[in-house]
Protein backbone atom coordinates (compact mmCIF):
# COMPACT_ATOMS: atom_id res chain seq x y z
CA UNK A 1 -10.98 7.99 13.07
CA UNK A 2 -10.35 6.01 10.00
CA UNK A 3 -9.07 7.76 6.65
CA UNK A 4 -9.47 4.96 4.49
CA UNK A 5 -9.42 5.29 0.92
CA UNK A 6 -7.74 9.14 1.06
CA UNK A 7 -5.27 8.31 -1.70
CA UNK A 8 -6.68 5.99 -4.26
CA UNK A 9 -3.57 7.09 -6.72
CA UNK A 10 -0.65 6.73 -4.35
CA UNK A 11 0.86 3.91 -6.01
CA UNK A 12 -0.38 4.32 -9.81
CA UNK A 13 3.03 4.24 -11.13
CA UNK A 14 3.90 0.33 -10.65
CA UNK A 15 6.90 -1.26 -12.61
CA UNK A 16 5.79 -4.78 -13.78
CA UNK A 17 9.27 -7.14 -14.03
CA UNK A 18 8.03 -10.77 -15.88
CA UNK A 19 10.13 -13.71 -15.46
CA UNK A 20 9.15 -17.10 -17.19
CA UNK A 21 6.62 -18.22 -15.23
CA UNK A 22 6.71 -15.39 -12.25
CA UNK A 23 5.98 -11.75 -12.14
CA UNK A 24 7.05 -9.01 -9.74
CA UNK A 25 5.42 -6.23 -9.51
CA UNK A 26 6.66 -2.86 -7.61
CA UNK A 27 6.04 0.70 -6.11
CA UNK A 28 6.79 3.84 -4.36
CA UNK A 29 4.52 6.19 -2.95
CA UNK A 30 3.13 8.54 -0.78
CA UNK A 31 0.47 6.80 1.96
CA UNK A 32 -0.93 9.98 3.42
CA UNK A 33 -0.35 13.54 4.04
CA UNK A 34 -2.34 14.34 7.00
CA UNK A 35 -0.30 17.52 8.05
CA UNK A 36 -1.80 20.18 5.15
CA UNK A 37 -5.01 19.98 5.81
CA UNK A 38 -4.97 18.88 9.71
CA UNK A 39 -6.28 15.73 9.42
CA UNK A 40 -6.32 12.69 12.01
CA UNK A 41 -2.85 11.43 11.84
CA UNK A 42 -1.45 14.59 12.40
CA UNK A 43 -3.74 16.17 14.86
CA UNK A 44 -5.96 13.07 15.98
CA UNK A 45 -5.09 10.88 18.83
CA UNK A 46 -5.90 7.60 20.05
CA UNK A 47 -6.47 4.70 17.23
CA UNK A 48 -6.13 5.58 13.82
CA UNK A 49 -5.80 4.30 10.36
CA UNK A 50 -5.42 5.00 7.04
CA UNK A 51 -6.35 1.97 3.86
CA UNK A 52 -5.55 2.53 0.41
CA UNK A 53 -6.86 0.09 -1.79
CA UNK A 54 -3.80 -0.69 -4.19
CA UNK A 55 -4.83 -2.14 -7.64
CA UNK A 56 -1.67 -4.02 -9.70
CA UNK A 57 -0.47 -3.21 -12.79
CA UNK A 58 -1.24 -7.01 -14.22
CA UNK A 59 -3.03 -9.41 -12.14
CA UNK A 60 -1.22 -12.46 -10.69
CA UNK A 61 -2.54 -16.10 -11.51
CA UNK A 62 -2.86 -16.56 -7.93
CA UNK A 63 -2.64 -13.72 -5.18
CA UNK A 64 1.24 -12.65 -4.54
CA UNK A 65 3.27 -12.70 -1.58
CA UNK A 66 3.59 -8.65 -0.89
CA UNK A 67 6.19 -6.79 1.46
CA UNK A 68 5.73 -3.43 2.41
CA UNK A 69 8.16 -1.41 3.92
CA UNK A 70 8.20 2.14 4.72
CA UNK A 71 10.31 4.91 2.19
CA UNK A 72 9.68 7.88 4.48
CA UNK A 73 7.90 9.53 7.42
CA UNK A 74 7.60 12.84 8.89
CA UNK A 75 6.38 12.39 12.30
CA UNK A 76 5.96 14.95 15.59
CA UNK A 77 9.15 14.59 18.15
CA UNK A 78 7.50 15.27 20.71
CA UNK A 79 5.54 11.84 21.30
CA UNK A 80 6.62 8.53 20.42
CA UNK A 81 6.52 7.23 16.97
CA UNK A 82 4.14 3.99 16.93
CA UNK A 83 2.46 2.51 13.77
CA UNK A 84 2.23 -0.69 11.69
CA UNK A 85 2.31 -1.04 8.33
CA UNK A 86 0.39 -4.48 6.59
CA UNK A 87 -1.01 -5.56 3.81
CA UNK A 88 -4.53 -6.80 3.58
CA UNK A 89 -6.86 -8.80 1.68
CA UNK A 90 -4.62 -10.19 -0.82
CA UNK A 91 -5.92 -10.85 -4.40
CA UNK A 92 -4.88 -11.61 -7.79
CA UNK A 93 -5.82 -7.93 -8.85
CA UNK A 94 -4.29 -6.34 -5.84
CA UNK A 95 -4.58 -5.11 -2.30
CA UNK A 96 -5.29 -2.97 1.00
CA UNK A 97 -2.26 -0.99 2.45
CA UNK A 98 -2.97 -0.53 5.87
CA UNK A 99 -1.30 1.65 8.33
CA UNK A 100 -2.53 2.26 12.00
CA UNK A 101 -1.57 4.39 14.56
CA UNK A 102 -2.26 4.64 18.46
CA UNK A 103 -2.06 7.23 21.23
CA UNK A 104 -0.83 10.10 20.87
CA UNK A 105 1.48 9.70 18.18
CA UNK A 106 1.64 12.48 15.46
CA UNK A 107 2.52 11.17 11.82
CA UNK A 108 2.22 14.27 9.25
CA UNK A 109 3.19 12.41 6.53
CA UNK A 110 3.97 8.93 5.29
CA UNK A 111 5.55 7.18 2.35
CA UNK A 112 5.52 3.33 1.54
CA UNK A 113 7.60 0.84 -1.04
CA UNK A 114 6.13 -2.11 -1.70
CA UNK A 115 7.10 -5.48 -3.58
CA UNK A 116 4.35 -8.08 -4.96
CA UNK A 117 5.66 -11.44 -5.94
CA UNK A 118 3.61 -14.32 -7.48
CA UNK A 119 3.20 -16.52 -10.20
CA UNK A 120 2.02 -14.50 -13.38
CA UNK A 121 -0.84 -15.77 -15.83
CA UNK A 122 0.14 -17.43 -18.64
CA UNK A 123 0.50 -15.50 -21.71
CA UNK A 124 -2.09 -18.36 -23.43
CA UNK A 125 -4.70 -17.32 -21.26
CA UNK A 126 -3.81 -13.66 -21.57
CA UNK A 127 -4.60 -13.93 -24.91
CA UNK A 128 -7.95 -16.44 -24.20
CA UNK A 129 -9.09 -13.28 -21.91
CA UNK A 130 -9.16 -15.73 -18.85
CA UNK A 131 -7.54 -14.33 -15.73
CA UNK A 132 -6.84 -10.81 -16.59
């Protein structure tokens, strides 16, 4: 079962950190909360996934190099805690947060930080309206 998309505003409050030339861009947020509701990371089993599509705050000149770690998780003790957390699809303007989950782990609930790095567009073409 895949929940993609279940929190579009997760990470809406971004700090943006310019340097000359670079930008860095980071977050904090909740993933999912599958445990209210009794949705498929809490009481699914077998493969499942959750993708939040993660827009940045200002768009990179050329897609960033993004780290994701994870900030929190509330998860079942009765079955082993397995997931993965990546980031997908890359862009200038962002990207997907993925996490997955197999077998009969239970995650209620899941937070993420996350850290894009890249060259930033210049503030000539900001102000051209190219790249932003």
């Amino acid at each position: 079962m895949d929940g993609t998309g279940a929190v579009a505003q997760a990470f809406s409050q971004q700090t943006t950190s310019p340097l000359v030339g670079m930008q860095i861009i980071t977050a904090t947020g909740e993933i999912f909360n599958h445990v209210d509701e009794n949705e498929p990371m809490w009481a699914g089993e077998g493969d499942r996934s959750v993708k939040v599509q993660v827009a940045f705050a200002a768009p990179f000149q050329r897609p960033p190099h993004v780290t994701i770690g994870i900030s929190g998780i509330d998860a079942s003790r009765a079955q082993n805690l397995r997931f993965n957390i990546t980031a997908e699809d890359v862009t200038r303007e962002g990207f997907v947060l993925s996490f997955v989950t197999w077998d009969d782990t239970k995650i209620a609930r899941a937070s993420a930080s996350w850290s894009a790095i890249g060259a930033a567009v210049p503030v000539s073409a900001l102000r051209r309206g190219v790249g932003g």
